[in-house]
N, C-alpha and C. Protein backbone atom coordinates (compact mmCIF):
# COMPACT_ATOMS: atom_id res chain seq x y z
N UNK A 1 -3.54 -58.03 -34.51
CA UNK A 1 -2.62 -58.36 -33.42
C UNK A 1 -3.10 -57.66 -32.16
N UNK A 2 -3.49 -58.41 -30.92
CA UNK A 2 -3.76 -57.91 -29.66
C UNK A 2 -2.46 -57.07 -29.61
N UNK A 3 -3.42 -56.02 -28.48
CA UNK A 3 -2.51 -55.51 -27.91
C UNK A 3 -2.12 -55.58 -26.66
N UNK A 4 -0.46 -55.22 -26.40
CA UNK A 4 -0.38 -56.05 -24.93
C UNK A 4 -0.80 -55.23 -23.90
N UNK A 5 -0.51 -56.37 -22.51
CA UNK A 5 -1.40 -55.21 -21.84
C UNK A 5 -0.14 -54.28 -20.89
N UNK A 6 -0.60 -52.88 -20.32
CA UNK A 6 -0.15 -52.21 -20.18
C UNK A 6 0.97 -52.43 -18.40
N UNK A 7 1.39 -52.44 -18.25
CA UNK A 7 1.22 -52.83 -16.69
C UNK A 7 1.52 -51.52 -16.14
N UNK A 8 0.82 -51.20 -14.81
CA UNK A 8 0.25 -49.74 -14.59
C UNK A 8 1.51 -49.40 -12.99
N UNK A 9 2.22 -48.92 -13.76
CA UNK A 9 3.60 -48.24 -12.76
C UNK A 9 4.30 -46.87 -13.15
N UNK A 10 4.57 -46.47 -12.62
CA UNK A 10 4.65 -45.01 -13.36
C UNK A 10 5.91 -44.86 -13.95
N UNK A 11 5.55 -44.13 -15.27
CA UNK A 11 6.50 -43.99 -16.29
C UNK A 11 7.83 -43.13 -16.13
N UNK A 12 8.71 -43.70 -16.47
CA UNK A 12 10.13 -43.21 -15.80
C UNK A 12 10.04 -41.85 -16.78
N UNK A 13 10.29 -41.78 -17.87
CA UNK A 13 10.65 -41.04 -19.63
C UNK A 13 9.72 -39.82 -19.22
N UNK A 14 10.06 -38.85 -18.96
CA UNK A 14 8.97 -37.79 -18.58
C UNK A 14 8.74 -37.43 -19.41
N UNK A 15 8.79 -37.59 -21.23
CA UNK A 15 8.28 -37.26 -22.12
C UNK A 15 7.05 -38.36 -22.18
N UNK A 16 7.54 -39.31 -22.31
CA UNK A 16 6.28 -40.56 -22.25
C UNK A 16 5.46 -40.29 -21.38
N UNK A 17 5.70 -40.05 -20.40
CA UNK A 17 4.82 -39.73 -19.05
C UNK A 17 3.86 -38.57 -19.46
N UNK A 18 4.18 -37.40 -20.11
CA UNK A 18 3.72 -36.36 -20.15
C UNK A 18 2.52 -36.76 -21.61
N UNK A 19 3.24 -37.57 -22.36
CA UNK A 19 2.41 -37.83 -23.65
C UNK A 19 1.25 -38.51 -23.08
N UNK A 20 1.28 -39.47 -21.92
CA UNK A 20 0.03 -40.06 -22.06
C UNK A 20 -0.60 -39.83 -20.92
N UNK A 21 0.00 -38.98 -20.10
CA UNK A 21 -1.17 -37.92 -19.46
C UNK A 21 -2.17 -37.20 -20.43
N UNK A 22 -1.71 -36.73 -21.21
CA UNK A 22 -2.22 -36.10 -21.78
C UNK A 22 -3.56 -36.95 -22.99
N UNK A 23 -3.00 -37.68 -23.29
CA UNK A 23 -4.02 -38.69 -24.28
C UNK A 23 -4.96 -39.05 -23.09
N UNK A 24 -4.87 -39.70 -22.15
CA UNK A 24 -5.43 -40.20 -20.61
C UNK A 24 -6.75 -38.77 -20.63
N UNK A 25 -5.60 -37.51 -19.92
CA UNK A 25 -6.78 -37.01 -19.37
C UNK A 25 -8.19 -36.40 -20.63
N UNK A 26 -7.31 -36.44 -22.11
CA UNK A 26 -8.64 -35.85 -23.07
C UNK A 26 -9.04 -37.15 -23.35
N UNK A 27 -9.37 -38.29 -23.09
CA UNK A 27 -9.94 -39.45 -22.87
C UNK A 27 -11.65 -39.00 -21.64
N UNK A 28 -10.86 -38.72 -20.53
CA UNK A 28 -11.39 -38.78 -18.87
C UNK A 28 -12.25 -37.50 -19.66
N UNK A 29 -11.75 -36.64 -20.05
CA UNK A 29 -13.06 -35.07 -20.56
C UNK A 29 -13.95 -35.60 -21.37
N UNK A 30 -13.32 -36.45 -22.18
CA UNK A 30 -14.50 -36.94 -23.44
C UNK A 30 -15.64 -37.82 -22.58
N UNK A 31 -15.12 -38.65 -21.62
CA UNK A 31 -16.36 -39.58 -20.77
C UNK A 31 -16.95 -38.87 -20.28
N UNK A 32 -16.93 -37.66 -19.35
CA UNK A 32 -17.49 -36.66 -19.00
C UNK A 32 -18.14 -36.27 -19.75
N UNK A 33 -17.82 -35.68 -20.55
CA UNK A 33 -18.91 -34.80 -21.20
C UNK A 33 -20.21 -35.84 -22.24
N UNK A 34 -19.44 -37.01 -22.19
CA UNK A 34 -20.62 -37.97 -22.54
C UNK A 34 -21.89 -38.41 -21.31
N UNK A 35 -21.26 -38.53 -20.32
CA UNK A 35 -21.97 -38.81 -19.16
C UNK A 35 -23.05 -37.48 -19.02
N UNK A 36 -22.76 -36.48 -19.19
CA UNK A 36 -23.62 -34.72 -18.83
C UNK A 36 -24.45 -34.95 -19.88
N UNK A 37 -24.06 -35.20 -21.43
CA UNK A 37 -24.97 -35.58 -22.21
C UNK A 37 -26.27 -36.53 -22.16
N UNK A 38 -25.49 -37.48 -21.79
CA UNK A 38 -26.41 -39.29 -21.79
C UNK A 38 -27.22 -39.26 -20.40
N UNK A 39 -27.21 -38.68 -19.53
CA UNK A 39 -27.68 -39.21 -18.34
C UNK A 39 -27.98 -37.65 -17.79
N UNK A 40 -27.85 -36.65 -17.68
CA UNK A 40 -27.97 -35.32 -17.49
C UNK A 40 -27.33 -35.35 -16.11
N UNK A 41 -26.43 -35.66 -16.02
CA UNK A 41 -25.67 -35.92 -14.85
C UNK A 41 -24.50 -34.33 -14.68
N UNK A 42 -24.60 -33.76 -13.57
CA UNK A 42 -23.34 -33.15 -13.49
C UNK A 42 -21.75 -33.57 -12.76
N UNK A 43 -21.28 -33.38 -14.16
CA UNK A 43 -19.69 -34.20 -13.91
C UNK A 43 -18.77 -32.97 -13.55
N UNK A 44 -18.20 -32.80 -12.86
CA UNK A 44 -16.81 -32.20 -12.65
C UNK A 44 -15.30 -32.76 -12.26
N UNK A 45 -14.44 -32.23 -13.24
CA UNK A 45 -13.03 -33.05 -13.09
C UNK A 45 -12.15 -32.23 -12.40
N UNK A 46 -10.81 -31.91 -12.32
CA UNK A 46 -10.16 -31.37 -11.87
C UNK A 46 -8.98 -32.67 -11.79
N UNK A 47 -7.84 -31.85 -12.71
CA UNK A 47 -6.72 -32.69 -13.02
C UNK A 47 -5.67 -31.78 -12.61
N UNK A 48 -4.00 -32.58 -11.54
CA UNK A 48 -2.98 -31.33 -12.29
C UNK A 48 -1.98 -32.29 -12.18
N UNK A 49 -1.19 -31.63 -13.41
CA UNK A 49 -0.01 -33.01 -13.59
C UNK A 49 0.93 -32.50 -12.76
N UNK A 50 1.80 -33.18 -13.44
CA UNK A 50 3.40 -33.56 -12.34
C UNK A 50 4.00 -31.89 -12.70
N UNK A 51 3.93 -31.58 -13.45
CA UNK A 51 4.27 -29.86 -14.31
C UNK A 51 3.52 -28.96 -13.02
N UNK A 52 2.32 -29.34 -12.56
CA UNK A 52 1.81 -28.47 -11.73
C UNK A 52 0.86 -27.43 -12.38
N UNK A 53 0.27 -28.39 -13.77
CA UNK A 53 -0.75 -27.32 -14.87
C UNK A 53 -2.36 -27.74 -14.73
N UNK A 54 -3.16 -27.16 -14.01
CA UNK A 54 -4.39 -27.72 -13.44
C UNK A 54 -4.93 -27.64 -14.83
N UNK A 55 -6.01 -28.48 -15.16
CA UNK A 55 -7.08 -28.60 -15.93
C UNK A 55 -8.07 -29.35 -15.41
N UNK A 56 -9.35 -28.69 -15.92
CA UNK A 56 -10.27 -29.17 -15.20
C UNK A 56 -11.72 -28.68 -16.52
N UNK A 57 -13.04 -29.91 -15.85
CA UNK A 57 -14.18 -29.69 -17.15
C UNK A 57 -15.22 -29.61 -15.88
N UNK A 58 -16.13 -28.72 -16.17
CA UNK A 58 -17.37 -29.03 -15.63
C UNK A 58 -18.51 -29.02 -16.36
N UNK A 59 -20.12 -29.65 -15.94
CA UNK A 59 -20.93 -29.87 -16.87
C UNK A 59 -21.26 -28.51 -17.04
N UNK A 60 -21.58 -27.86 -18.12
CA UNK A 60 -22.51 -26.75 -18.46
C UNK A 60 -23.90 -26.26 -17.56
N UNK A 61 -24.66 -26.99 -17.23
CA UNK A 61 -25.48 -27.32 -16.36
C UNK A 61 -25.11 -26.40 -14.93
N UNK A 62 -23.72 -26.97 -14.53
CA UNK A 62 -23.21 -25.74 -13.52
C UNK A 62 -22.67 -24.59 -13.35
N UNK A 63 -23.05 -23.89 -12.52
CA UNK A 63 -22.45 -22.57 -12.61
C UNK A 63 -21.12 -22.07 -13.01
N UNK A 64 -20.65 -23.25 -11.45
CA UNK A 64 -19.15 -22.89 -11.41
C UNK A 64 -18.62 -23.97 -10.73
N UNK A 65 -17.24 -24.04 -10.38
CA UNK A 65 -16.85 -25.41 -9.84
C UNK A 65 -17.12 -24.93 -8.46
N UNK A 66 -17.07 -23.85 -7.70
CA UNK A 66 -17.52 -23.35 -6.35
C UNK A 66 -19.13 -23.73 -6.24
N UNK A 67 -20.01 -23.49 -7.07
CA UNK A 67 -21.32 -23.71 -7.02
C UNK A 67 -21.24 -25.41 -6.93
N UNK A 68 -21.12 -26.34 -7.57
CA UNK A 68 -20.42 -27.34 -7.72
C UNK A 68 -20.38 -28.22 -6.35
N UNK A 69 -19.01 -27.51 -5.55
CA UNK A 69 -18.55 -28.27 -4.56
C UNK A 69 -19.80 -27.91 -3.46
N UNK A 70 -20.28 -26.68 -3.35
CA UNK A 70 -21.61 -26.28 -2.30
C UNK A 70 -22.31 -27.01 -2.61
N UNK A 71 -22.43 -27.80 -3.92
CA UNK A 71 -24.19 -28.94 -3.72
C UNK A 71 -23.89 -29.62 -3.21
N UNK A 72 -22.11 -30.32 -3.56
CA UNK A 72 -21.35 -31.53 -2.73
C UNK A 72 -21.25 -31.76 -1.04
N UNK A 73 -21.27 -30.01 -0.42
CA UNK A 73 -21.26 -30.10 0.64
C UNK A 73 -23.00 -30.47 1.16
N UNK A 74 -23.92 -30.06 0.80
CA UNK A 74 -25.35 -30.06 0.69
C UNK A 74 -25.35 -31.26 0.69
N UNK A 75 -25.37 -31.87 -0.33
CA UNK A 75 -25.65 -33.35 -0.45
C UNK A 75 -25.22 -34.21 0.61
N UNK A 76 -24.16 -34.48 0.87
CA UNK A 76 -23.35 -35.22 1.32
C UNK A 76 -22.86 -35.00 2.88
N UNK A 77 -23.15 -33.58 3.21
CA UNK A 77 -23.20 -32.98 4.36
C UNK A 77 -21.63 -33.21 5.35
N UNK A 78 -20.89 -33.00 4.23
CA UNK A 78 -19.61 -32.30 4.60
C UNK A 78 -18.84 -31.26 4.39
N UNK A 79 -18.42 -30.68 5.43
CA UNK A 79 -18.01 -29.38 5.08
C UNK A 79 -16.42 -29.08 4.44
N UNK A 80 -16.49 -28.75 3.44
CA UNK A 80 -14.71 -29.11 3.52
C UNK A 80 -14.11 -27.95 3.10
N UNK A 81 -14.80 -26.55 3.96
CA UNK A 81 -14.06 -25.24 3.87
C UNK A 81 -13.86 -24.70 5.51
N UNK A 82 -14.63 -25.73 6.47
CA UNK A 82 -13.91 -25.10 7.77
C UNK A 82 -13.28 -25.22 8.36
N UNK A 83 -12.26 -26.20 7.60
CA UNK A 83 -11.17 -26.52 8.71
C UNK A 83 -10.17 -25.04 7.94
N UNK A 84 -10.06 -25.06 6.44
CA UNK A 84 -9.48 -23.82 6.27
C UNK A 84 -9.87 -22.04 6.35
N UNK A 85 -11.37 -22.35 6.92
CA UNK A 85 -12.03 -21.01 7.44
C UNK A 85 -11.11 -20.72 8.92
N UNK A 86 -11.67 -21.76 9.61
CA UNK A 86 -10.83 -21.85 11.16
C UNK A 86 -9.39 -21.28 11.39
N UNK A 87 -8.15 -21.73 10.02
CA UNK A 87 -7.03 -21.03 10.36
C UNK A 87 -6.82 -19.13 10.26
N UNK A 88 -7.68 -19.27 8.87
CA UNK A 88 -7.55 -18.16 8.49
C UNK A 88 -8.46 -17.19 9.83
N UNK A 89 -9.31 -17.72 10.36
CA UNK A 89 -9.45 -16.72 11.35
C UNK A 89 -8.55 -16.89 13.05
N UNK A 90 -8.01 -18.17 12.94
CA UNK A 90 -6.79 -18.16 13.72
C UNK A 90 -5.31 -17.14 13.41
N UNK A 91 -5.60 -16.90 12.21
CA UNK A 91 -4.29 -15.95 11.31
C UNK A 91 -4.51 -14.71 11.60
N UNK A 92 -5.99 -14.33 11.36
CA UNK A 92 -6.79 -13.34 11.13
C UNK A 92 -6.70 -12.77 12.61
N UNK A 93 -6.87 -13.84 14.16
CA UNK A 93 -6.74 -13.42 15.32
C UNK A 93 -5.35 -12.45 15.75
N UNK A 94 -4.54 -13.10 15.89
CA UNK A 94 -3.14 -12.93 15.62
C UNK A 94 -2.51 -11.58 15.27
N UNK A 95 -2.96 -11.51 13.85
CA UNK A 95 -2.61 -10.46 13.17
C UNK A 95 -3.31 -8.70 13.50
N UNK A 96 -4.51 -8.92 14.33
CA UNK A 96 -5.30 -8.47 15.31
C UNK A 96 -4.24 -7.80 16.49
N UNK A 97 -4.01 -8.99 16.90
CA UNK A 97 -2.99 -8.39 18.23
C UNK A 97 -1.86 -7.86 18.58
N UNK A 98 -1.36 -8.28 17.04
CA UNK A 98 0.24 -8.16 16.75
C UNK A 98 -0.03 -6.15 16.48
N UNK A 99 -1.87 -5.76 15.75
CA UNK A 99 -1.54 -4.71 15.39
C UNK A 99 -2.21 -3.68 17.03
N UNK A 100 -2.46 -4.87 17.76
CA UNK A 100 -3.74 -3.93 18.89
C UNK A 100 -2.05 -3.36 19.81
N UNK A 101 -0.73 -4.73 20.24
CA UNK A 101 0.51 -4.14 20.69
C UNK A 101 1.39 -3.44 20.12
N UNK A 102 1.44 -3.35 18.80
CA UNK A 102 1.89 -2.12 18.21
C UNK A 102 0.99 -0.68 18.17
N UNK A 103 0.11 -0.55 18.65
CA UNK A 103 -0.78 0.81 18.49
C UNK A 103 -0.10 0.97 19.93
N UNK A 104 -0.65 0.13 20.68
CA UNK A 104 -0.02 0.58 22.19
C UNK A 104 1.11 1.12 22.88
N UNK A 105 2.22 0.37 21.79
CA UNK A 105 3.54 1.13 21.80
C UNK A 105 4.23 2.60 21.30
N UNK A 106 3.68 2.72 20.18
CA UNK A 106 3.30 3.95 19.85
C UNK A 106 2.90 4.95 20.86
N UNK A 107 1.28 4.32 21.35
CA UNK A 107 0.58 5.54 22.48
C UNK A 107 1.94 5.59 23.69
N UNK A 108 2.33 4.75 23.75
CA UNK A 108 3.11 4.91 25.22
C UNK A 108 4.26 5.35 24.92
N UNK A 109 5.16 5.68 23.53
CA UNK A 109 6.01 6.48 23.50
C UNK A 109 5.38 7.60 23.15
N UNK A 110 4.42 8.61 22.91
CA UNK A 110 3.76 9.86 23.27
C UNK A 110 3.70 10.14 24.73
N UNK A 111 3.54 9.08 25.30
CA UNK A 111 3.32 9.69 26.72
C UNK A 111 1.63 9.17 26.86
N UNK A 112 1.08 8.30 26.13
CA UNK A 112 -0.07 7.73 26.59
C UNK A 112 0.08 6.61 27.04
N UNK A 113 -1.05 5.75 27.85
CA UNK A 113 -1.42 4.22 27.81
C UNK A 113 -0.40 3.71 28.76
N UNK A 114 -0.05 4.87 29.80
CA UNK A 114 1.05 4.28 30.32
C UNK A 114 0.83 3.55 31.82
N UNK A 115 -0.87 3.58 32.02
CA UNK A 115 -1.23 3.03 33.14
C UNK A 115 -0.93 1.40 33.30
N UNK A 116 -0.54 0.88 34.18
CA UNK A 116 -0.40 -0.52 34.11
C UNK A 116 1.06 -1.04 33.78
N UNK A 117 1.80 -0.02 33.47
CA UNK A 117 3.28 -0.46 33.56
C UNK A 117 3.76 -0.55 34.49
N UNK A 118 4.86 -1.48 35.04
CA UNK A 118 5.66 -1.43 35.76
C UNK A 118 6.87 -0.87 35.79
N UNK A 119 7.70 -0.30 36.66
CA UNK A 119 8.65 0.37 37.13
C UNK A 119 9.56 0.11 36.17
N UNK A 120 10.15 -1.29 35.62
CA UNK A 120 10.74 -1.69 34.98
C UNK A 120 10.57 -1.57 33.50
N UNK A 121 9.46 -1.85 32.95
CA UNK A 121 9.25 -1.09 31.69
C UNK A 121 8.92 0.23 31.53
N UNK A 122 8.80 1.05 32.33
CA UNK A 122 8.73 2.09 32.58
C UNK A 122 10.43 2.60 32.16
N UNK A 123 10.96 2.13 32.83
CA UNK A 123 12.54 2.60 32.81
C UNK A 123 12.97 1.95 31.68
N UNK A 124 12.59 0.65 31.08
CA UNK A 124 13.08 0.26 29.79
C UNK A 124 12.25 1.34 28.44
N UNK A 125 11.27 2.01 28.64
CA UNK A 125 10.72 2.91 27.43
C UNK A 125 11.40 3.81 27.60
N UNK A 126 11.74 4.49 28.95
CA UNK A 126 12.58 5.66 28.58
C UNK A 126 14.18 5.71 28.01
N UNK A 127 14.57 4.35 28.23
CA UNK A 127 16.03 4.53 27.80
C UNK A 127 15.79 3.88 26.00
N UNK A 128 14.39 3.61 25.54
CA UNK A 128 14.13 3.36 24.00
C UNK A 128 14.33 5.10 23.52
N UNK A 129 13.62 5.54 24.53
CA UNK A 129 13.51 7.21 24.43
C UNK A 129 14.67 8.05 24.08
N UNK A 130 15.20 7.74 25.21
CA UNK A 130 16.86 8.47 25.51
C UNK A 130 17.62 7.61 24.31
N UNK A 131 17.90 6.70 23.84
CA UNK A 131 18.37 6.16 22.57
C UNK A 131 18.21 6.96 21.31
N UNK A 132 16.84 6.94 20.96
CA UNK A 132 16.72 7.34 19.94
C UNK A 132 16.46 8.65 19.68
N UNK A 133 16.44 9.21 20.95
CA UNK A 133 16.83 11.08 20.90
C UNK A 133 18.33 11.14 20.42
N UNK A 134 19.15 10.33 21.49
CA UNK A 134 20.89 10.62 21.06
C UNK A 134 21.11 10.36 19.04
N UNK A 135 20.22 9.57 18.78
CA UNK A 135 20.50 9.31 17.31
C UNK A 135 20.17 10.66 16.88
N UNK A 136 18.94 11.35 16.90
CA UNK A 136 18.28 12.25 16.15
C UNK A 136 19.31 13.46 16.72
N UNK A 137 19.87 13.30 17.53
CA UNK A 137 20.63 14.86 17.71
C UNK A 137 21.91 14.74 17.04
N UNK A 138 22.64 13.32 17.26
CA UNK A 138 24.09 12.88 16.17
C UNK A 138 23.79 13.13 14.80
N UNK A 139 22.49 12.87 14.55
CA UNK A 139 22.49 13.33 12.60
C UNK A 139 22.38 14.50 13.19
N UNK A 140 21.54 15.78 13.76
CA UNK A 140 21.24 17.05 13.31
C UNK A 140 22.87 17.66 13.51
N UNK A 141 23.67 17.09 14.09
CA UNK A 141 25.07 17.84 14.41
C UNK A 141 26.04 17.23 13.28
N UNK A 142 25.38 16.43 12.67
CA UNK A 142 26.78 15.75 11.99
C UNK A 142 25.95 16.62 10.03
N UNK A 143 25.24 16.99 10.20
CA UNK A 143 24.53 17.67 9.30
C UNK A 143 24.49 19.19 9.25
N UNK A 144 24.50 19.54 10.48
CA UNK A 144 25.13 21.34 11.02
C UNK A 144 26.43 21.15 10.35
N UNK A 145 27.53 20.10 10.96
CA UNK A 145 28.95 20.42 10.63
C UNK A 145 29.12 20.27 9.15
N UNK A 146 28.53 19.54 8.77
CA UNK A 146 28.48 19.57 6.90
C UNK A 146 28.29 20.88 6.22
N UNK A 147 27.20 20.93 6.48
CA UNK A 147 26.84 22.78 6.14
C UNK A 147 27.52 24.15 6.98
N UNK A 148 28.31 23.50 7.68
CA UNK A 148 29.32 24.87 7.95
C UNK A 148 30.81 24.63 7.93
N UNK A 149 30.83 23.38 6.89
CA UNK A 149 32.17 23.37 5.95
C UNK A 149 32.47 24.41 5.20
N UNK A 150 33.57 25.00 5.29
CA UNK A 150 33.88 26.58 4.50
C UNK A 150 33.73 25.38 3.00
N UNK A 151 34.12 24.51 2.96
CA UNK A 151 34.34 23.65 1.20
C UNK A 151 32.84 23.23 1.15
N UNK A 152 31.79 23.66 1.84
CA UNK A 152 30.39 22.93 1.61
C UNK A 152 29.98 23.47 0.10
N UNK A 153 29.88 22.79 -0.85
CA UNK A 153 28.89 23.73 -2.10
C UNK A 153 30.28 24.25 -2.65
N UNK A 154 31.30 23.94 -2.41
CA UNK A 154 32.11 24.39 -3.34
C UNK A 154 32.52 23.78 -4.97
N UNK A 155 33.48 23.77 -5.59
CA UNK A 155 33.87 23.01 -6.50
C UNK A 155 35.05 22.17 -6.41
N UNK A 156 34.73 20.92 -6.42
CA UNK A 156 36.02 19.67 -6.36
C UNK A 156 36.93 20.05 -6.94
N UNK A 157 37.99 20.54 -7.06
CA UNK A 157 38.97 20.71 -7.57
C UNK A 157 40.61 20.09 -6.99
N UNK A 158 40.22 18.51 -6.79
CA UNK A 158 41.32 18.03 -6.23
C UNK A 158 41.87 18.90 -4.93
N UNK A 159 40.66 18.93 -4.42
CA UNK A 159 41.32 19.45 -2.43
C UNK A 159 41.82 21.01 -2.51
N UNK A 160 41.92 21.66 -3.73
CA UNK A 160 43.20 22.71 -3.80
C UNK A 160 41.50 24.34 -3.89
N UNK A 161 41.06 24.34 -2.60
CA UNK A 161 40.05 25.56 -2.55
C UNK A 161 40.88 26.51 -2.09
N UNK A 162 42.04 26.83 -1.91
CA UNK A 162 42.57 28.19 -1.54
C UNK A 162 42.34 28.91 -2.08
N UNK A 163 42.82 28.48 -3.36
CA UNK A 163 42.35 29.81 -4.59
C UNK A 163 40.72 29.93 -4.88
N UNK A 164 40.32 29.53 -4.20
CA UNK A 164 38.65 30.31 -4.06
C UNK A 164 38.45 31.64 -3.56
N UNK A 165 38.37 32.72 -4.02
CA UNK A 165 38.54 33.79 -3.45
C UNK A 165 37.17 34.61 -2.98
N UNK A 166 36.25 34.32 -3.32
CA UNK A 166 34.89 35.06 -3.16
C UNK A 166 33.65 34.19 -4.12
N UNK A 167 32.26 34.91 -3.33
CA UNK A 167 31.31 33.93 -4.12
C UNK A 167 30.83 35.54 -4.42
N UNK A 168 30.47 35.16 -5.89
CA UNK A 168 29.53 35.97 -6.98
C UNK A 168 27.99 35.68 -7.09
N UNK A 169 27.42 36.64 -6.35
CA UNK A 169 25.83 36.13 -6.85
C UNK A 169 25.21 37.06 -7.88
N UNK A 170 25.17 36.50 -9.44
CA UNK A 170 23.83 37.41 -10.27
C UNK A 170 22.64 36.73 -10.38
N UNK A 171 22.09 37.62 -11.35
CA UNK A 171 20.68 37.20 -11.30
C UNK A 171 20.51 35.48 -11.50
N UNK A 172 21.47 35.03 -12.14
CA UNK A 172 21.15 33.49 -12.84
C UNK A 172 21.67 32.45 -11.96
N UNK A 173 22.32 32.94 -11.05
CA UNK A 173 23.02 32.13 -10.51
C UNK A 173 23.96 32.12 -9.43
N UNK A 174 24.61 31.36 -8.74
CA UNK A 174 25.54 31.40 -7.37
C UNK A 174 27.46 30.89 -8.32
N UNK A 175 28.09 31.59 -8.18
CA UNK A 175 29.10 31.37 -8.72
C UNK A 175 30.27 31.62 -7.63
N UNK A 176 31.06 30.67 -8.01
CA UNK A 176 33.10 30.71 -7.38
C UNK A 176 34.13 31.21 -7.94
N UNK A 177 34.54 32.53 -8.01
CA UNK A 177 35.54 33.42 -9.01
C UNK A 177 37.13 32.41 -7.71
N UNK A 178 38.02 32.05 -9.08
CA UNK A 178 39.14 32.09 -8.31
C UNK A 178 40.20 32.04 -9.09
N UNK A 179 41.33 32.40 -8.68
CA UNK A 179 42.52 32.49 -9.30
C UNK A 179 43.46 31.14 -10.23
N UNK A 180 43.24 31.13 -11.32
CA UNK A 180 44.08 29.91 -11.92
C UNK A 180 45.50 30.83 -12.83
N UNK A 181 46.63 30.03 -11.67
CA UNK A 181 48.13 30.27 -12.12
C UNK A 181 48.38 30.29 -13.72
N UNK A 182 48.83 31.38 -13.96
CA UNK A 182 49.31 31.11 -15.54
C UNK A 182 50.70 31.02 -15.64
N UNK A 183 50.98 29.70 -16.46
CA UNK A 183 52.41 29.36 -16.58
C UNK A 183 53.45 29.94 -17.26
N UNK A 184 52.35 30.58 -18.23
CA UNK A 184 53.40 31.63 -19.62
C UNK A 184 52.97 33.32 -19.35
N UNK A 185 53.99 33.91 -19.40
CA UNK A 185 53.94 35.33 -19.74
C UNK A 185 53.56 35.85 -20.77
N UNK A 186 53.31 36.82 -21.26
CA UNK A 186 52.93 37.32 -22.45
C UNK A 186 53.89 36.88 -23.70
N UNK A 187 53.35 36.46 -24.58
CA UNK A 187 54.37 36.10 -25.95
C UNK A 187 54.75 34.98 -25.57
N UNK A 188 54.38 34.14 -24.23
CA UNK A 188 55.69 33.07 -24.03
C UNK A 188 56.43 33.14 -23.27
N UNK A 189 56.91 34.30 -22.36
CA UNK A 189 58.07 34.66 -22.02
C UNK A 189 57.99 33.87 -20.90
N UNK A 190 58.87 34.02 -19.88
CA UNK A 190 59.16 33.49 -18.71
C UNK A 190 58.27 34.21 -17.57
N UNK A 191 57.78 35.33 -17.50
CA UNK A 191 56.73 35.65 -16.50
C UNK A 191 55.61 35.28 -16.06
N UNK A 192 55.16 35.20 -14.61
CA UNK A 192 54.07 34.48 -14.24
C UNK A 192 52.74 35.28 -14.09
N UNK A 193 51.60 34.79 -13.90
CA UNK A 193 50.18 35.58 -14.08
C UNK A 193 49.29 34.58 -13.71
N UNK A 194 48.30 35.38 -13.51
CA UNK A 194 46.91 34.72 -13.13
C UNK A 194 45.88 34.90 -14.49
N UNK A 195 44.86 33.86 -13.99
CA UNK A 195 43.48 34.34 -15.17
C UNK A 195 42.68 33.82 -14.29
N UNK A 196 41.38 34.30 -14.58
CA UNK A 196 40.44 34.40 -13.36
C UNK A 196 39.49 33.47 -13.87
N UNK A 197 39.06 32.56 -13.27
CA UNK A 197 37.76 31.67 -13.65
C UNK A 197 36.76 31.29 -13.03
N UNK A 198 35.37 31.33 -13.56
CA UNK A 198 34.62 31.68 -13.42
C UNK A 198 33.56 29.95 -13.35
N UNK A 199 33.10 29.66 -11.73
CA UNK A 199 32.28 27.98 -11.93
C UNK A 199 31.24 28.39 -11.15
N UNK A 200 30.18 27.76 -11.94
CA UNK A 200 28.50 27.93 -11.29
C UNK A 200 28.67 26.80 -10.49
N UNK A 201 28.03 27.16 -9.15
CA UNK A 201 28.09 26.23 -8.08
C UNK A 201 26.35 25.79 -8.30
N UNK A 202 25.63 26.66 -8.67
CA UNK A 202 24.03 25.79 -8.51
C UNK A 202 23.81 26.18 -9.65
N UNK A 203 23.14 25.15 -10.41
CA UNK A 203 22.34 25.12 -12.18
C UNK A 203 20.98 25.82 -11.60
């Protein structure tokens, strides 16, 4: 029984689709590598499906598929790496200048490179200046007042540091002696008292 013929539109069933890509392209490798055989021809393929999974055969004969496309350009005397040489050194320009006006900005907040400014950027660097001094002095003051919190380095004890009475320094360590209320008197009784306790502020 013939078989019918195929009519060539692309397959909806992306399993079907994928099955006979696949029969297709180890078909297209097998002619290849018959052609490198039979005729000493160098074949190179380069396949990528709808998945986005390249496969590709080249004859043995060649190096590489780069060696490959350079005989193609040789032969045939087209170049088909300078139009993407050209951007990359259009990218390459760019990225040049972006770093030649950032060095410059730099020198000119030292106090270099400042020939050729005008009055106006002149007065716009110094108020970048005067900005970011006022920042660096708001942290060093808001960082003084931290560290000359009498509660700086103390122990959390739900807000209640009164009863902190003195800091203990021995050999091992920085410690907070303070008074904790005792609710019972001796035996139980109804009299009140202290007991003294003892918290390492640094391990």
């Amino acid at each position: 029984m013939a078989r019918g013929k195929i009519q060539i539109k692309r397959i909806e069933n992306s399993t079907n689709r994928q099955v006979t890509y696949s029969k297709r392209r180890n078909g297209l490798f097998k002619k290849a590598r018959e052609l490198t055989v039979l005729c000493d021809a160098k074949v190179s393929l380069i396949m990528i499906s709808s998945t986005n999974k390249v496969h590709e055969y080249i004859s043995p004969s060649a190096i590489s598929t780069k060696e490959f496309f350079d005989q193609y350009q040789r032969t045939s005397g087209i170049d088909l790496w300078s139009s993407h040489y050209e951007k990359m050194q259009e990218t390459l320009k760019k990225l040049k200048e972006v770093n030649k006006n950032l060095r410059r900005e730099i020198r000119q907040r030292i106090g270099e490179s400042l020939n050729g400014l005008k009055l106006k950027q002149i007065c716009a660097l110094q108020q970048e200046i005067d900005e970011s001094l006022k920042v660096i002095r708001e942290r060093r003051v808001a960082e003084r007042d931290h560290e000359e919190d009498p509660h700086y380095g103390l122990v959390d004890d739900g807000g209640e540091y009164g009863s902190v009475i003195q800091f203990q320094h021995s050999g091992q360590g920085l410690f907070a002696i303070r008074l904790q209320p005792n609710g019972g008197g001796v035996g139980g009784g109804g009299g009140s008292g202290s007991d003294i306790k003892i918290y390492p502020l640094l391990e």
